[in-house]
Protein backbone atom coordinates (compact mmCIF):
# COMPACT_ATOMS: atom_id res chain seq x y z
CA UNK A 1 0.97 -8.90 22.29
CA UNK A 2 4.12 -9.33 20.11
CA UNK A 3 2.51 -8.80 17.26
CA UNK A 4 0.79 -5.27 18.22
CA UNK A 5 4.45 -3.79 19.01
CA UNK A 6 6.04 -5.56 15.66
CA UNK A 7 2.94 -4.08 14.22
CA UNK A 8 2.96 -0.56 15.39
CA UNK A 9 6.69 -0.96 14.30
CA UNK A 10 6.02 -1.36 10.65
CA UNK A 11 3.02 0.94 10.79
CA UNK A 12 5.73 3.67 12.09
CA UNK A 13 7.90 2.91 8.97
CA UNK A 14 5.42 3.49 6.65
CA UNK A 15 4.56 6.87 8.11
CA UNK A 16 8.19 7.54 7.73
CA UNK A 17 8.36 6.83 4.16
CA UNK A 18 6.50 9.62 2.68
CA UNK A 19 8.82 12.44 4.38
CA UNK A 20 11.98 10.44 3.35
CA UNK A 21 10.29 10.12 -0.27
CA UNK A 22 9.32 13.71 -0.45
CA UNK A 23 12.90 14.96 1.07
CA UNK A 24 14.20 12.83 -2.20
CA UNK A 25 11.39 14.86 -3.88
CA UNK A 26 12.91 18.08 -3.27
CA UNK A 27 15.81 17.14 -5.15
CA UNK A 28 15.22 14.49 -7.73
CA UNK A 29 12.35 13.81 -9.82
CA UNK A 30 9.36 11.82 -8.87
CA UNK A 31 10.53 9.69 -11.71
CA UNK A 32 14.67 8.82 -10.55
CA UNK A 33 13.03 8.32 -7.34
CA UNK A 34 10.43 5.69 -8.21
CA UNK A 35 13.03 3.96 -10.13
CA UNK A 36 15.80 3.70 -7.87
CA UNK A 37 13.52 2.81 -5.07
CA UNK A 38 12.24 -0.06 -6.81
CA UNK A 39 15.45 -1.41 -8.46
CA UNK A 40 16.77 -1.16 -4.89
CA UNK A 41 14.14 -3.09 -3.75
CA UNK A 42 13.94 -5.56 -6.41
CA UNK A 43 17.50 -6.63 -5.59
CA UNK A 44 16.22 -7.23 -2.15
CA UNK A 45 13.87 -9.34 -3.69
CA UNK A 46 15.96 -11.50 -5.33
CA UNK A 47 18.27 -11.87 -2.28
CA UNK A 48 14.73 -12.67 -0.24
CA UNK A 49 13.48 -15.52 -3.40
CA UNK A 50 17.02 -17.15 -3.36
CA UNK A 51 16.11 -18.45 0.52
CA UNK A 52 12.51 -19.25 -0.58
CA UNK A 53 12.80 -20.78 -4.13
CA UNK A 54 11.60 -24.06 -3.40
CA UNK A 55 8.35 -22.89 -2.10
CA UNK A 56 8.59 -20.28 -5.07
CA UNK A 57 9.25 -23.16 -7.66
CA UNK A 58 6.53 -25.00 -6.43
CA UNK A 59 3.75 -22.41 -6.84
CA UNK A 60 4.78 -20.93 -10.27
CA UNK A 61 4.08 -24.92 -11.56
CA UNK A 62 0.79 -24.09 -9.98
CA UNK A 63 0.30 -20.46 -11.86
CA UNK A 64 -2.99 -20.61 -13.76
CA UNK A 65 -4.58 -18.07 -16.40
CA UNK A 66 -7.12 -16.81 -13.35
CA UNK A 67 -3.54 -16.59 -11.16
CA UNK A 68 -1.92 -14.47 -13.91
CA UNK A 69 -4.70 -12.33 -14.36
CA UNK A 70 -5.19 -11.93 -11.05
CA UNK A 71 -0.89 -10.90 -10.94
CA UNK A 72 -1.28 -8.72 -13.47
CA UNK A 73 -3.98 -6.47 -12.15
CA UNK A 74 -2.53 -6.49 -8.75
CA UNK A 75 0.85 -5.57 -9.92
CA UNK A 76 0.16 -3.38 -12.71
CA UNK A 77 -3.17 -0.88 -11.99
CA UNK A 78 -2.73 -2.16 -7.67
CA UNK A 79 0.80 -1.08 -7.41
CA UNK A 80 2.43 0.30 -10.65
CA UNK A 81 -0.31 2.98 -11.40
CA UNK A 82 -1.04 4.05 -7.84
CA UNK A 83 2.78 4.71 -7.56
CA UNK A 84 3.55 6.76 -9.75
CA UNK A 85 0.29 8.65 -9.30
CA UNK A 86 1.39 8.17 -5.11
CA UNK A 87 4.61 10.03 -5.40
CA UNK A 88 2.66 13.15 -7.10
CA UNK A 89 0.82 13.69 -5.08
CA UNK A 90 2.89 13.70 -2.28
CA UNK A 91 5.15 16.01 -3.92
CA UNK A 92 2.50 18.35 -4.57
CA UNK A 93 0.54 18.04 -1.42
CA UNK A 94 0.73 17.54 2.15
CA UNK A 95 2.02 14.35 3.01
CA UNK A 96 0.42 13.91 6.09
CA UNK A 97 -3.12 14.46 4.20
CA UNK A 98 -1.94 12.27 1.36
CA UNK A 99 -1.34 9.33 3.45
CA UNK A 100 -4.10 10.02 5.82
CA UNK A 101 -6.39 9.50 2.42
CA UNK A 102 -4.41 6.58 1.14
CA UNK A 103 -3.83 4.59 3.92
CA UNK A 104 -7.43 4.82 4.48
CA UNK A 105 -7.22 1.62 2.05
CA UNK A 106 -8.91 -0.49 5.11
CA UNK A 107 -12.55 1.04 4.52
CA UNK A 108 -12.49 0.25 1.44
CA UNK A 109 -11.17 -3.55 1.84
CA UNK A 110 -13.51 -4.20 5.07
CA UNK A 111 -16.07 -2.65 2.41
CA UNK A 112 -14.79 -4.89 -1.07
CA UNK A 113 -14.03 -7.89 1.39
CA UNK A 114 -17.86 -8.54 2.17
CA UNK A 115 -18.85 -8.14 -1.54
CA UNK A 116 -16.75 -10.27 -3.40
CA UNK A 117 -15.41 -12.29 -0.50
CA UNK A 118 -18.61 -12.40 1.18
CA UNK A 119 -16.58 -11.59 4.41
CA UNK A 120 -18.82 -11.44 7.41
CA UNK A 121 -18.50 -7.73 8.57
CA UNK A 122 -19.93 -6.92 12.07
CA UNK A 123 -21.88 -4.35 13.13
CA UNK A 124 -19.15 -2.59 15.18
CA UNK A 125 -16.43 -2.68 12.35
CA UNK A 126 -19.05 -0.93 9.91
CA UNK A 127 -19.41 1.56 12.49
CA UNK A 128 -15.20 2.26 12.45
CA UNK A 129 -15.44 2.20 8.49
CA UNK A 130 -18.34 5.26 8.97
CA UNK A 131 -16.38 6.87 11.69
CA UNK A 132 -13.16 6.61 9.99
CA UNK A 133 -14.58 8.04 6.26
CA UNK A 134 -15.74 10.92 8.27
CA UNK A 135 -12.35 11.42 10.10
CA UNK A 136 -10.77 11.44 6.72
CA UNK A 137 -13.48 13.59 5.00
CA UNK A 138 -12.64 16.28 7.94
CA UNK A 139 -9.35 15.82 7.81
CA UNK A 140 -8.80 16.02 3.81
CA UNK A 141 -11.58 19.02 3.75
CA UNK A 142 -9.72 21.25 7.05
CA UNK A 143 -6.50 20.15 6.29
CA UNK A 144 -5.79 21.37 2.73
């Protein structure tokens, strides 16, 4: 049960984000934004590897080319790319819509996960991926 409240905790942050982001919007360019946020959080980072660099340590002696690869993509096209592209649209559009369409991320995952994971999927969560894609075809179609 913890773990639905620290859940539904986190999930509320993230729906905050995008009106804090786009109130920075208003003033400062999609750019300054992107950049401070991320050198701001890259300090964190630091702060966070200093208590973990042992564990941290031991894994980058494990790093292999299909590991760096695998890095590279994530961090580059998974989360630099999307970004940038993530904080024009939101100053552009309707946040709400915006996240509705990117946090639909799951679909797709549940979706990717069974064909190159070969994830069992069950009957009942393909179902929520076909209800959900309609949700946020309706939404993204009457919401505009």
């Amino acid at each position: 049960m913890n773990f639905i409240i620290i859940t539904l905790v986190i999930a509320f942050l993230w729906g905050l984000q995008p009106l804090v982001q786009k109130s920075l919007l208003k003033d400062l360019s999609s750019h300054s934004v992107l950049l401070v946020s991320n050198i701001i959080f890259s300090v964190c980072l630091v702060v966070y590897s200093y208590f973990y660099r042992e564990v941290i340590l031991e894994d980058f002696k494990k790093l292999e080319s299909h590991h760096w690869k695998l890095l590279l993509f994530s961090a580059i096209i998974c989360s630099f790319l999307t970004s940038i592209t993530y904080f024009e649209l939101i100053k552009n559009h309707k946040s709400s819509i915006i996240m509705a369409l990117t946090y639909s991320a799951p679909v797709f995952t549940v979706l990717l996960g069974e064909i190159f994971l070969h994830e069992n999927v069950h009957t009942n969560a393909m179902i929520g991926v076909y209800i959900t894609a309609l949700g946020l075809a309706i939404m993204s179609y009457y919401g505009q």
